[in-house]
N, C-alpha and C. Protein backbone atom coordinates (compact mmCIF):
# COMPACT_ATOMS: atom_id res chain seq x y z
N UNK A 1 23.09 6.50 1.70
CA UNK A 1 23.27 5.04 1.62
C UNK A 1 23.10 4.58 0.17
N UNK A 2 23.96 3.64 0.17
CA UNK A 2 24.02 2.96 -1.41
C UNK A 2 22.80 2.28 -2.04
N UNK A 3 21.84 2.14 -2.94
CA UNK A 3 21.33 1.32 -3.19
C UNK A 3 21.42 -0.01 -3.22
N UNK A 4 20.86 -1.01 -2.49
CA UNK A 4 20.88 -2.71 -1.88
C UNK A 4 20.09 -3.54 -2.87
N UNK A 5 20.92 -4.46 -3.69
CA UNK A 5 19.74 -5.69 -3.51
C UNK A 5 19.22 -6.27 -3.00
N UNK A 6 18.00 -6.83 -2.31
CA UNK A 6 17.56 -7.60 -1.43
C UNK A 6 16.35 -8.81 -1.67
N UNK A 7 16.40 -9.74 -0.91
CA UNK A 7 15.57 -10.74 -1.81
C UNK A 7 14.29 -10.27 -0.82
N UNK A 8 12.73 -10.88 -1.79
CA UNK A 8 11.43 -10.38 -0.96
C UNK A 8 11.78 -11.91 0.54
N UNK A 9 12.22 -12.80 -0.06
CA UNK A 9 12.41 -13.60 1.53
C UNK A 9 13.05 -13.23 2.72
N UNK A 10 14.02 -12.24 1.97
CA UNK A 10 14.70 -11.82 3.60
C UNK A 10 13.98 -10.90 4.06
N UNK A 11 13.11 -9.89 3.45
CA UNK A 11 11.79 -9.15 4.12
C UNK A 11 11.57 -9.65 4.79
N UNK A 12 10.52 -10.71 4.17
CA UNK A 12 9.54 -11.64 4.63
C UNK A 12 10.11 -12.47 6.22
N UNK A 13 11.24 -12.36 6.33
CA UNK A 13 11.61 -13.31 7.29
C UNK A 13 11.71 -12.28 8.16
N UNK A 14 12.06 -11.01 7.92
CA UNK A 14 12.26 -9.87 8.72
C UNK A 14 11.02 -9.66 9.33
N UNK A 15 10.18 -9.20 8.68
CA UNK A 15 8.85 -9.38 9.22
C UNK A 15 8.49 -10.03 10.18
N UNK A 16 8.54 -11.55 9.89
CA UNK A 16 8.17 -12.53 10.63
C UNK A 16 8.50 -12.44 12.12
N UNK A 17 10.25 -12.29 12.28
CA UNK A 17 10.45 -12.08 13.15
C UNK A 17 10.18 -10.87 14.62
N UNK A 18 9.49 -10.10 13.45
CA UNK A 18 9.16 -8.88 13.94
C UNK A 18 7.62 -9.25 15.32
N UNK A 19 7.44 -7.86 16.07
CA UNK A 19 6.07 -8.10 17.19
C UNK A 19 5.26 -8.05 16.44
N UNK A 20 3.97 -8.43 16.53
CA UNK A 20 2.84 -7.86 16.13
C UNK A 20 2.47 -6.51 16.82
N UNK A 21 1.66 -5.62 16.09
CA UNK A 21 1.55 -4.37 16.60
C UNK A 21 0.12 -3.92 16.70
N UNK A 22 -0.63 -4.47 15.76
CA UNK A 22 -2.08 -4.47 15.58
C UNK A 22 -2.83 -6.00 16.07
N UNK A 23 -2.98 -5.89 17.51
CA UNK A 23 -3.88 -7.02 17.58
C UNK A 23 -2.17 -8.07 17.68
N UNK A 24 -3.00 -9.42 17.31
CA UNK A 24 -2.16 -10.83 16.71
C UNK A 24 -1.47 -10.19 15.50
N UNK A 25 -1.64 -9.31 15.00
CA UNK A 25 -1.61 -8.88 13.20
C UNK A 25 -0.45 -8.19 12.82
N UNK A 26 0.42 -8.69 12.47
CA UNK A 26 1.76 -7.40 12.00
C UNK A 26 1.11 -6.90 10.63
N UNK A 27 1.25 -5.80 10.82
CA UNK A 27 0.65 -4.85 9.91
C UNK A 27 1.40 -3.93 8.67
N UNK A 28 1.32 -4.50 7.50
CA UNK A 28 2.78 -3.71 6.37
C UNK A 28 2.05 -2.54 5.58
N UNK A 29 2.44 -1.73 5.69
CA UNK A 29 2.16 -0.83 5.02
C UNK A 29 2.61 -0.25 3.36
N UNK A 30 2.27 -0.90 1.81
CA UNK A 30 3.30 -0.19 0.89
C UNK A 30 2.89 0.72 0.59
N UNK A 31 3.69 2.09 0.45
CA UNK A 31 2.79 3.70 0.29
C UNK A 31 3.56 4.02 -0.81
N UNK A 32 3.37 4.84 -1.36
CA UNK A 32 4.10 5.73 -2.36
C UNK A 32 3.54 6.22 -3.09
N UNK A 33 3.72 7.37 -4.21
CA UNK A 33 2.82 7.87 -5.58
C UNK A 33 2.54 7.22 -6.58
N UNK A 34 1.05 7.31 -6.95
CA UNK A 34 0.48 6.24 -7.99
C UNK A 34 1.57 5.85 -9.07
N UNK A 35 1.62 4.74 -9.82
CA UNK A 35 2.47 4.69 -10.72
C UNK A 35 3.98 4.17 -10.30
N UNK A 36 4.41 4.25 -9.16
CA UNK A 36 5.60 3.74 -8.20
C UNK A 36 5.99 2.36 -8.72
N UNK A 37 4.70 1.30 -8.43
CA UNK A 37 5.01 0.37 -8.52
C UNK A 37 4.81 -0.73 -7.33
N UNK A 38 3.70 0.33 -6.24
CA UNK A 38 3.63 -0.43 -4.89
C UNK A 38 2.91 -1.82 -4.88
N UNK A 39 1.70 -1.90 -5.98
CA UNK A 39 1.28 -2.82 -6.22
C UNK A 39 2.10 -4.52 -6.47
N UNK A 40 2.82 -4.22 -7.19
CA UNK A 40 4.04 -4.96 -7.97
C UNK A 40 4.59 -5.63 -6.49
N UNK A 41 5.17 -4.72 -5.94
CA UNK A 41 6.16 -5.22 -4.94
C UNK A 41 5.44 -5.62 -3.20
N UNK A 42 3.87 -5.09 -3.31
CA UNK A 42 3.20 -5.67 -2.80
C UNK A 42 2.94 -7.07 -2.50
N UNK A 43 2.62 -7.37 -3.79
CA UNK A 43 1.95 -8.96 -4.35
C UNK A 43 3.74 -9.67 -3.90
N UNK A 44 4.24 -9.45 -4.51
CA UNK A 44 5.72 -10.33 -4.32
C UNK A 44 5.76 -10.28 -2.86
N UNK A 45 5.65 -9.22 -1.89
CA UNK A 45 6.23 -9.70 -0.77
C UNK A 45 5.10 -11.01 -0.51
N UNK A 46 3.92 -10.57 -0.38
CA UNK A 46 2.87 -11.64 -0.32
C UNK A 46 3.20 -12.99 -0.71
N UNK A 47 3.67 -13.14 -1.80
CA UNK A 47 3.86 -14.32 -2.47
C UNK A 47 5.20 -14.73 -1.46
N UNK A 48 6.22 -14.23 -1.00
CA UNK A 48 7.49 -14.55 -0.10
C UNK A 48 6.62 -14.42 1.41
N UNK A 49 6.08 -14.35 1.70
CA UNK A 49 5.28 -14.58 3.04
C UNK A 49 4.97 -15.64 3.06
N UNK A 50 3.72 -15.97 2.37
CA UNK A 50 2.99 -17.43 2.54
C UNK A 50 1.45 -17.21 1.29
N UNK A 51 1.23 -18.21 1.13
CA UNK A 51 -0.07 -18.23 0.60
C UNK A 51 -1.29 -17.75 0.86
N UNK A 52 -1.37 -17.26 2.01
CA UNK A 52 -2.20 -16.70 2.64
C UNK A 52 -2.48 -15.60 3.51
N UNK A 53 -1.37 -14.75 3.00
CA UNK A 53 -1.05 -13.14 3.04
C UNK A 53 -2.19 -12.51 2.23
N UNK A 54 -2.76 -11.71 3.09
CA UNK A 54 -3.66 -10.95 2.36
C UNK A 54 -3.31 -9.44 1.54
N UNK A 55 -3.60 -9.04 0.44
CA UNK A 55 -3.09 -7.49 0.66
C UNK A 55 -4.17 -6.79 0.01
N UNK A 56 -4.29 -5.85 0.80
CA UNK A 56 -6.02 -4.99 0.69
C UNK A 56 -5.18 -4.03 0.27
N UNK A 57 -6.28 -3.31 -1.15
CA UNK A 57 -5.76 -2.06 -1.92
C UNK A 57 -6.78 -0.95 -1.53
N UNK A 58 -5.91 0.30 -0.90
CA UNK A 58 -6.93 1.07 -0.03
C UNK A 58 -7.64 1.91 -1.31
N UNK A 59 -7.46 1.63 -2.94
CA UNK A 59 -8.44 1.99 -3.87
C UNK A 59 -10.12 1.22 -4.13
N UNK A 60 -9.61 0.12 -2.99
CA UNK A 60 -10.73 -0.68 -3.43
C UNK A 60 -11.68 -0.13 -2.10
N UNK A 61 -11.50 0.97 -1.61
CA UNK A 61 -12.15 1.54 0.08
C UNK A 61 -12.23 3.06 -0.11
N UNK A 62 -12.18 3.74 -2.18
CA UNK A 62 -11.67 4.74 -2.13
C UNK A 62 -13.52 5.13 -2.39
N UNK A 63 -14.31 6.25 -1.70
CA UNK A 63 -15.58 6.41 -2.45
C UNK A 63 -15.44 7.31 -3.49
N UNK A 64 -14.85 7.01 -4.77
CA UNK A 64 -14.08 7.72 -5.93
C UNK A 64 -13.20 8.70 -5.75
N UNK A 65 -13.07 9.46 -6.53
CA UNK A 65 -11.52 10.24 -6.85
C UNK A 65 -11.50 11.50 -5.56
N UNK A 66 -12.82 12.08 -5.34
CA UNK A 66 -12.13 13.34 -3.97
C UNK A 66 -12.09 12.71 -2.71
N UNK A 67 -12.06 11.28 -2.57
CA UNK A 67 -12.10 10.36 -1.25
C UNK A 67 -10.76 10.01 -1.01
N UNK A 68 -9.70 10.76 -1.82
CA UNK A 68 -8.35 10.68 -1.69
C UNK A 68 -7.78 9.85 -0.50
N UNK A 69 -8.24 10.75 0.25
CA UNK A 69 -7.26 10.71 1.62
C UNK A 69 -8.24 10.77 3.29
N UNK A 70 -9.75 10.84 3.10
CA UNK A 70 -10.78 10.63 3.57
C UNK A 70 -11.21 9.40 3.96
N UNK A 71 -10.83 8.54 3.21
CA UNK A 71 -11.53 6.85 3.25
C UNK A 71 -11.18 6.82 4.33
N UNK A 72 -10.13 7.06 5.34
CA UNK A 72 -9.53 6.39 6.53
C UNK A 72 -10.62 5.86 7.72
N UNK A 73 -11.49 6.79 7.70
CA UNK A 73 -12.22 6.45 8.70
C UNK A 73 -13.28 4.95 8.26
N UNK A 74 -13.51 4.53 7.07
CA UNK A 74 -13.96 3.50 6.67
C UNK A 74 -12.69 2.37 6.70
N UNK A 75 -11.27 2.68 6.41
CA UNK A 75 -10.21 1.76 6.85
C UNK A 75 -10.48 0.82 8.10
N UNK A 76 -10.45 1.99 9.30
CA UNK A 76 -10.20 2.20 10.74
C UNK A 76 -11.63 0.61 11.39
N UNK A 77 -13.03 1.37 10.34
CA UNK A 77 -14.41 0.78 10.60
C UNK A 77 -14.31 -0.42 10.15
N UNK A 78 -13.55 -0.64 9.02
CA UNK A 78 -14.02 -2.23 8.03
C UNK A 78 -12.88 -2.91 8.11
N UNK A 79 -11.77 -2.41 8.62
CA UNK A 79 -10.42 -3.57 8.66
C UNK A 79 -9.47 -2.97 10.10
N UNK A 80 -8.92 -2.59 10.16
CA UNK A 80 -8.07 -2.09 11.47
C UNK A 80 -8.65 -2.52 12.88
N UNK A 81 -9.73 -2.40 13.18
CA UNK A 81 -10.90 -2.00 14.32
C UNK A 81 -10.75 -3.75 14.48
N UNK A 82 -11.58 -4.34 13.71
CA UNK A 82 -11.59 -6.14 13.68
C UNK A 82 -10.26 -6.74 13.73
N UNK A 83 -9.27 -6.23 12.91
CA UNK A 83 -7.84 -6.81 13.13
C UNK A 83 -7.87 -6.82 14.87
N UNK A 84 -7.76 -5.32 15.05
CA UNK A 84 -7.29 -5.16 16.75
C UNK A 84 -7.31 -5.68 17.84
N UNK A 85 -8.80 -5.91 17.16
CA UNK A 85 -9.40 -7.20 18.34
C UNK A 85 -9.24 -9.05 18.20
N UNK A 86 -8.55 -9.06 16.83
CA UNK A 86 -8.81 -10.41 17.22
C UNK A 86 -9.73 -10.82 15.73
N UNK A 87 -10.32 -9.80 14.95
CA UNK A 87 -11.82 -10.65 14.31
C UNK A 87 -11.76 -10.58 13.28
N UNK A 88 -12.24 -11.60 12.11
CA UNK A 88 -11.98 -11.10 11.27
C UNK A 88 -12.68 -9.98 10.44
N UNK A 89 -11.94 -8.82 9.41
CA UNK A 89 -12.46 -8.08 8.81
C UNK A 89 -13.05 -8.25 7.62
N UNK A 90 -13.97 -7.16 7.16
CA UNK A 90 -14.79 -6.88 5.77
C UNK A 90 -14.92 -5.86 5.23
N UNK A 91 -15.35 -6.00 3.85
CA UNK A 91 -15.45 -4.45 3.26
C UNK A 91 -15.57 -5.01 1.86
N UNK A 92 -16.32 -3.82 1.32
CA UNK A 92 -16.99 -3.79 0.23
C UNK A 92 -15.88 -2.95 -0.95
N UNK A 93 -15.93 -3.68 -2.17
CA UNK A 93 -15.20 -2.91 -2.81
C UNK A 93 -16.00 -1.76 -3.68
N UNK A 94 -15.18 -0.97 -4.34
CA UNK A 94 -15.90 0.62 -4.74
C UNK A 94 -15.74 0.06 -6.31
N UNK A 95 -16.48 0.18 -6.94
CA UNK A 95 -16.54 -0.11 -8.08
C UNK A 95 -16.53 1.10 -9.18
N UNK A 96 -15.39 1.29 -9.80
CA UNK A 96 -15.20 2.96 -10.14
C UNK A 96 -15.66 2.30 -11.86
N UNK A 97 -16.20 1.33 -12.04
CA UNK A 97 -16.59 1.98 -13.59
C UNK A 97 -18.39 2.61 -13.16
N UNK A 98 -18.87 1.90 -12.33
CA UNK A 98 -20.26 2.19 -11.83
C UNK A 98 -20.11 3.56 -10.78
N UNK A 99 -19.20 3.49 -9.92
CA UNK A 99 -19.06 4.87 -9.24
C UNK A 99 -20.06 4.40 -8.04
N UNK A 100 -19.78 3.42 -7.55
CA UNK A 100 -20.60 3.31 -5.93
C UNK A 100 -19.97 1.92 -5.72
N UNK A 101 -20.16 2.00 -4.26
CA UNK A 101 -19.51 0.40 -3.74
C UNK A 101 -20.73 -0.67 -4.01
N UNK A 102 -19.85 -2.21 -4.10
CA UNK A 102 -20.04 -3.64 -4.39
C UNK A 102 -21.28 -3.84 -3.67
N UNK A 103 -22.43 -4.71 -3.74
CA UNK A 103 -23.23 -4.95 -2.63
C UNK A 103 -22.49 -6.01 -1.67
N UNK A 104 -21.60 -6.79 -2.29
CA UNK A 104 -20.97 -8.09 -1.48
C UNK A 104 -19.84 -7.57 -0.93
N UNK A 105 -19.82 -8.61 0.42
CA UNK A 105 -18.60 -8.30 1.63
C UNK A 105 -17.77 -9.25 1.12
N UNK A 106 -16.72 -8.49 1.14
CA UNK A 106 -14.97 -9.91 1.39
C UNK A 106 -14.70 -9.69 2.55
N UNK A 107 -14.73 -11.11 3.04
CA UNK A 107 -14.17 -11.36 3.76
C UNK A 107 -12.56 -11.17 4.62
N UNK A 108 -11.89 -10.68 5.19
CA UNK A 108 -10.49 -10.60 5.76
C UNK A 108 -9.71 -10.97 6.94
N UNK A 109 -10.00 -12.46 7.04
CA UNK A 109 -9.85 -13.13 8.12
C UNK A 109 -8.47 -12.60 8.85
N UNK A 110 -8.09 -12.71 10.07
CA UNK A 110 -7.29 -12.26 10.93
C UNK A 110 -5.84 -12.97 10.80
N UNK A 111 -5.27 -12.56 10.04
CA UNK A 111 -3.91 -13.44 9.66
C UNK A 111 -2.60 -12.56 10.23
N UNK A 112 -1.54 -13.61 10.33
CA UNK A 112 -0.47 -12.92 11.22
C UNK A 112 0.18 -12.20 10.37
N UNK A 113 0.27 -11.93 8.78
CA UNK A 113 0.53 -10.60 8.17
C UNK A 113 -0.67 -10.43 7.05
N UNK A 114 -0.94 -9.07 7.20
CA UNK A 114 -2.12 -8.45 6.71
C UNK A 114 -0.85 -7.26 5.77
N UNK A 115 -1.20 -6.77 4.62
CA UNK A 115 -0.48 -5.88 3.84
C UNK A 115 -1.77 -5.13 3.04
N UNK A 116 -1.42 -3.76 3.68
CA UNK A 116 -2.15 -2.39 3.48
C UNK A 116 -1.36 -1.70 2.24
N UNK A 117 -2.08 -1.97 0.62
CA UNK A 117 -1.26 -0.95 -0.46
C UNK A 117 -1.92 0.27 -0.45
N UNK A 118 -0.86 0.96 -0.97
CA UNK A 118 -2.40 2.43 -1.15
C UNK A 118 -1.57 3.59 -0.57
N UNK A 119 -1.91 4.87 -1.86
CA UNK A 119 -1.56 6.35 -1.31
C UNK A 119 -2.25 6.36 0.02
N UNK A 120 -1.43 6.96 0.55
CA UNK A 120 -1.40 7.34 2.51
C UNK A 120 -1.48 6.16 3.24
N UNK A 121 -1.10 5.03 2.75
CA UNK A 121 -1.24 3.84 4.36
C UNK A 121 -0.78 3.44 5.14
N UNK A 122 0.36 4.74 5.02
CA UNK A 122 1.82 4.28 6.01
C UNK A 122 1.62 5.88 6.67
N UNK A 123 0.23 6.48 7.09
CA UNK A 123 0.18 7.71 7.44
C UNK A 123 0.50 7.94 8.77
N UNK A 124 0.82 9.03 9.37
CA UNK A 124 1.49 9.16 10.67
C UNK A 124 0.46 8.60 11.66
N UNK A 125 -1.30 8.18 11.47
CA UNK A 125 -1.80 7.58 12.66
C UNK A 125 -1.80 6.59 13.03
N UNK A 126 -1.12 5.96 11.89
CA UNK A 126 -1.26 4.58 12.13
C UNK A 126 0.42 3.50 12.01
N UNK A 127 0.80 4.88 12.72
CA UNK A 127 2.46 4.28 12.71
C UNK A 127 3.16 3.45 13.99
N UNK A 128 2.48 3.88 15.46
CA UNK A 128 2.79 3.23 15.85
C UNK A 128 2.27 1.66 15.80
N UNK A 129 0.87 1.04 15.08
CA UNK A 129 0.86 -0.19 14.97
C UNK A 129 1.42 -0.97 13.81
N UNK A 130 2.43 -0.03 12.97
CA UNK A 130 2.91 -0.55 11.93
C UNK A 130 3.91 -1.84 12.24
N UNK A 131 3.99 -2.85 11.28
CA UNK A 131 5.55 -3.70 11.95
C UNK A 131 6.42 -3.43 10.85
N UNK A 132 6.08 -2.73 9.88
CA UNK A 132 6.38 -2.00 8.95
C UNK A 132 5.63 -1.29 7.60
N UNK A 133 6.85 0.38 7.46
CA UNK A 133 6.25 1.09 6.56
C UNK A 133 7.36 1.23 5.41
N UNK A 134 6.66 0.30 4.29
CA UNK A 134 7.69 0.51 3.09
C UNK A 134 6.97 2.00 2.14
N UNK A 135 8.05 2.25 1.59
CA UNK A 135 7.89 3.46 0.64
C UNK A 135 8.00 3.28 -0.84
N UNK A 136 7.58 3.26 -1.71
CA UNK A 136 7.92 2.66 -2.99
C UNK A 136 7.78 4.00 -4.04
N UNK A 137 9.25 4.40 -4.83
CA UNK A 137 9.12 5.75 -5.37
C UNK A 137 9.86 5.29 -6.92
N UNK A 138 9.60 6.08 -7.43
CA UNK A 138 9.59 6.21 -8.96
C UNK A 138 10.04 7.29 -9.32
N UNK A 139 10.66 7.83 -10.68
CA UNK A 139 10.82 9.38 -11.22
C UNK A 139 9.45 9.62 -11.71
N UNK A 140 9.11 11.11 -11.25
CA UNK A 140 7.46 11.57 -11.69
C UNK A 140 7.09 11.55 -12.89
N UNK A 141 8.01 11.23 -13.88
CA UNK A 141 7.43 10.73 -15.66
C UNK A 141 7.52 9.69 -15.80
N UNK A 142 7.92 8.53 -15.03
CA UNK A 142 7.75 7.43 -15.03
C UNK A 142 6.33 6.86 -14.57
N UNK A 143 5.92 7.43 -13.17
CA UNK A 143 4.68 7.07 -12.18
C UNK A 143 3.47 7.75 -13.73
N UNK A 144 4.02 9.16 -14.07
CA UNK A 144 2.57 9.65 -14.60
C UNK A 144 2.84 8.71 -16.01
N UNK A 145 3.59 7.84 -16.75
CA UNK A 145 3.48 7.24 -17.59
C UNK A 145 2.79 5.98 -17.52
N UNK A 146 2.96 5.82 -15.92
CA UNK A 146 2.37 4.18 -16.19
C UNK A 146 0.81 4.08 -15.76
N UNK A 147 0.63 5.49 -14.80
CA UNK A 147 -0.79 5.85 -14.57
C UNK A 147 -1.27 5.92 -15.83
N UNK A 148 -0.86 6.81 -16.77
CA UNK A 148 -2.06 6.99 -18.35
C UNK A 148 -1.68 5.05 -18.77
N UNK A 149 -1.15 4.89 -19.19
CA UNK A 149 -0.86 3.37 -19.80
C UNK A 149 -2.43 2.38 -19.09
N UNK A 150 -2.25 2.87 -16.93
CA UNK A 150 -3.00 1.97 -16.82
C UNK A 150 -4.43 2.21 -16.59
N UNK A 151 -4.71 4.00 -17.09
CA UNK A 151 -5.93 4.37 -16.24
C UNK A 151 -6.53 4.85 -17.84
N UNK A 152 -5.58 5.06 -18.81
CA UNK A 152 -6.23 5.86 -20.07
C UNK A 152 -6.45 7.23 -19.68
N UNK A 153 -5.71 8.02 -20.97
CA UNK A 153 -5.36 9.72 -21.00
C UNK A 153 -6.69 10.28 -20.61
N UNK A 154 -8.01 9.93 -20.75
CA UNK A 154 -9.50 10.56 -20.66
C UNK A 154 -9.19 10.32 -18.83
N UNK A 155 -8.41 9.94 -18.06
CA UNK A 155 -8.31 10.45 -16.54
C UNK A 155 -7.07 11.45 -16.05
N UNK A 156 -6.69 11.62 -17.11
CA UNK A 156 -5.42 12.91 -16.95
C UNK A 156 -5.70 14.02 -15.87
N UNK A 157 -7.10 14.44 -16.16
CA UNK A 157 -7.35 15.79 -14.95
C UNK A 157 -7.68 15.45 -13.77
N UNK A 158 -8.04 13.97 -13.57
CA UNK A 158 -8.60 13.34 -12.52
C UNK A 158 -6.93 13.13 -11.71
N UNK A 159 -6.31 12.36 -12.62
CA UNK A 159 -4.51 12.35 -12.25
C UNK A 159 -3.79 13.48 -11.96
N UNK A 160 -3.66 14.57 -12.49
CA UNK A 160 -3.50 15.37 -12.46
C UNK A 160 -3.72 16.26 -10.84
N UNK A 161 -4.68 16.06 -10.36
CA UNK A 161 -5.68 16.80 -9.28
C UNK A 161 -4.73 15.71 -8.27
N UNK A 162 -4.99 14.41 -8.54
CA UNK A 162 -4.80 13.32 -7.46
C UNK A 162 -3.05 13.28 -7.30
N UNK A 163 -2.17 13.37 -8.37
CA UNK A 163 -0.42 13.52 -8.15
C UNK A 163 -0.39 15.02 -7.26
N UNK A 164 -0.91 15.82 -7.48
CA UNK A 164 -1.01 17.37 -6.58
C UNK A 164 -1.16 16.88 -5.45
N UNK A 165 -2.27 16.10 -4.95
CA UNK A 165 -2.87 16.13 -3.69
C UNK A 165 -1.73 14.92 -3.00
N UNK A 166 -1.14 13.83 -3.51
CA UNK A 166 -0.01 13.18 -3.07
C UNK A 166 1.50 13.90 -2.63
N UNK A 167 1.37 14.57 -3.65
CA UNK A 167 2.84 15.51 -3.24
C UNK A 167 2.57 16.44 -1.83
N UNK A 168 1.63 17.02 -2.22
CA UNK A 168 1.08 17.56 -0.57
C UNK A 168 1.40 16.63 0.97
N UNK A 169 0.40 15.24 0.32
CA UNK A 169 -0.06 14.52 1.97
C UNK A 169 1.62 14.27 2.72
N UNK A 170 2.57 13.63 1.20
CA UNK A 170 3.79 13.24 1.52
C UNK A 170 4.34 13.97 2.23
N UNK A 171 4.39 15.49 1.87
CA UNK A 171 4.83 16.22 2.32
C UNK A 171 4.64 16.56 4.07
N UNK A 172 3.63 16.79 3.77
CA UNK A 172 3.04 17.20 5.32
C UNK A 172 3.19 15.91 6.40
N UNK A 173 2.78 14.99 5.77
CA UNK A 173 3.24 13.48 6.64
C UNK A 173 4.14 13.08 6.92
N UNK A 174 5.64 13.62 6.25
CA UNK A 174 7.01 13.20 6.20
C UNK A 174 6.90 11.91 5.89
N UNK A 175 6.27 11.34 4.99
CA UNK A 175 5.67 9.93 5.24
C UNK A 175 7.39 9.29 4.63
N UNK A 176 7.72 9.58 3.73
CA UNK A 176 9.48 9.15 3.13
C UNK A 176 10.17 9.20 4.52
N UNK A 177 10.24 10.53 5.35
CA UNK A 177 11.27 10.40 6.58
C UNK A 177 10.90 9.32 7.51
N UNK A 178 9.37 9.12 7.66
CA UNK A 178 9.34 7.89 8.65
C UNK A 178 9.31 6.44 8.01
N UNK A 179 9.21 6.38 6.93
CA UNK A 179 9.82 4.78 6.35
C UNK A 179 10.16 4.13 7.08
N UNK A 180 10.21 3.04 7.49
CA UNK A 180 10.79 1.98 7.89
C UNK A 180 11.99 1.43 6.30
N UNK A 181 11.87 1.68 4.93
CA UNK A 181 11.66 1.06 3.81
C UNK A 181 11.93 1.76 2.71
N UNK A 182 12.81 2.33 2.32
CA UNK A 182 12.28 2.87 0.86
C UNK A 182 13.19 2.35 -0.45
N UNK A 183 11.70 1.84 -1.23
CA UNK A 183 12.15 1.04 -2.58
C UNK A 183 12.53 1.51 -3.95
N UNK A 184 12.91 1.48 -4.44
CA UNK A 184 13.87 1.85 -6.24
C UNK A 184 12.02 1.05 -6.81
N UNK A 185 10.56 1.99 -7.15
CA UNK A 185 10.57 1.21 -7.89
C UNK A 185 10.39 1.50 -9.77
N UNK A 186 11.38 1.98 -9.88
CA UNK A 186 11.75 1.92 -11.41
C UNK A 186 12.48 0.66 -11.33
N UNK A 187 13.43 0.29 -10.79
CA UNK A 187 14.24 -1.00 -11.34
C UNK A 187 13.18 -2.13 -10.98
N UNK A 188 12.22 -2.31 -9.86
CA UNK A 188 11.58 -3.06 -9.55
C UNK A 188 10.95 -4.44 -10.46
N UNK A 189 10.52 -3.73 -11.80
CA UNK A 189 9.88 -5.04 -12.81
C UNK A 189 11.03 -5.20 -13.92
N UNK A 190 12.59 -4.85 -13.55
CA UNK A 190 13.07 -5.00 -14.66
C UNK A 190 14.06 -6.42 -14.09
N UNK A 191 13.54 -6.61 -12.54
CA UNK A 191 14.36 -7.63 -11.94
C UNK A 191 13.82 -8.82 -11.95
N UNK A 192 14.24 -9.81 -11.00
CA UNK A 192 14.03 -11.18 -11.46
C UNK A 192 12.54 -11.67 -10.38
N UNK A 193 11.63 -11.06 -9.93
CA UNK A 193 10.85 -10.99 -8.83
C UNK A 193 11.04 -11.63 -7.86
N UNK A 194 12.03 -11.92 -7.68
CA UNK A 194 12.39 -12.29 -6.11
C UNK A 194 13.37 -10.92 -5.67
N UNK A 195 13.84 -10.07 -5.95
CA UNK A 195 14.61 -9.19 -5.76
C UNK A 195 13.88 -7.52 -5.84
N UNK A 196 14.49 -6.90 -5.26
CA UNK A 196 14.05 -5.27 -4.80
C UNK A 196 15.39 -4.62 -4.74
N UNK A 197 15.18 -3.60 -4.93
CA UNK A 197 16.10 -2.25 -4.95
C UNK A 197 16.02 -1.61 -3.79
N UNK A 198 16.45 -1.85 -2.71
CA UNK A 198 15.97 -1.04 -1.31
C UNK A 198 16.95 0.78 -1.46
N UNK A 199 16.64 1.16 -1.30
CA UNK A 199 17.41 2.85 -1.32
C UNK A 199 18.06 3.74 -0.07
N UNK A 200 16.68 2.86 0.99
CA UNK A 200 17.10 3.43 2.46
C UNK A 200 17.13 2.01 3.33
């Protein structure tokens, strides 16, 4: 399939129209390898939703760098579990210049779209409550360029360890084949932010 322009409102409306799957909660998932650009195209759909789209970064739930792909079960405990039911969620953020989590709770009240960023959050357990799983990909000297730019070269081996362990999960997860979504995001910040590069 050809690469699409698409505006973040016609998502957003896509969405809308969509069931909820978690609870009251349609649940978005943006996944892809650090450096992609999921963040970016995160916040925009948010901003084409409503004002009051939340989007939780599953780095801020990471208990530092070998908690890769582990945090889930603190996901499941501090946000998913309360969505499901109805309540609203909390969770503490991890504070990686100190290296231990926040003492204070945020709050994550129960809103009809909730948006999950973050390596693995579109993982195969949590697909059937997805109302969607976008994919957001990059060329791998692009992602590892914008990681050093945004993390500084003194985390190279830490990056290094963590792009290995992504190429793996992807792999094994088929997490690209089950997309609902998959985004161009190299062209992503060179556009007008109302617009995306869809691929699939």
């Amino acid at each position: 399939m050809a690469p699409v322009v698409e505006s973040y409102a016609e998502l957003a409306a896509r969405i809308r129209r969509q069931p909820a799957r978690l609870g009251r909660t349609r649940l978005v998932a943006v996944d892809g390898p650090s450096g992609a650009g999921k963040t970016v195209f995160a916040d925009r759909l948010a901003d084409a939703l409503d004002a009051v789209t939340p989007v939780l970064h599953t780095d801020d739930l990471l208990d530092g760098w070998a908690d890769q792909f582990t945090f889930w079960p603190r996901l499941e405990e501090w946000i998913l579990a309360p969505l499901r039911a109805g309540r609203a969620a909390r969770y503490r953020r991890y504070d990686w210049t100190r290296g231990r989590f926040g003492q204070d709770w945020t709050v994550l009240p129960p809103a009809p779209v909730v948006i999950v960023e973050g390596v693995s959050s579109a993982r195969a357990v949590i697909a059937t409550e997805l109302t969607l799983a976008a994919f957001v990909t990059a060329p791998a000297e692009l992602c590892r360029d914008r990681t050093l730019a945004r993390d500084g070269e003194a985390l190279t081996p830490q990056l290094t360890v963590w792009r290995r362990g992504e190429r793996a999960h992807f792999a094994a997860d088929r997490t690209v084949e089950r997309a609902d979504l998959v985004v161009d995001g190299a062209a992503g910040p060179a556009l007008d932010g109302a617009t995306f590069v869809r691929l699939r």
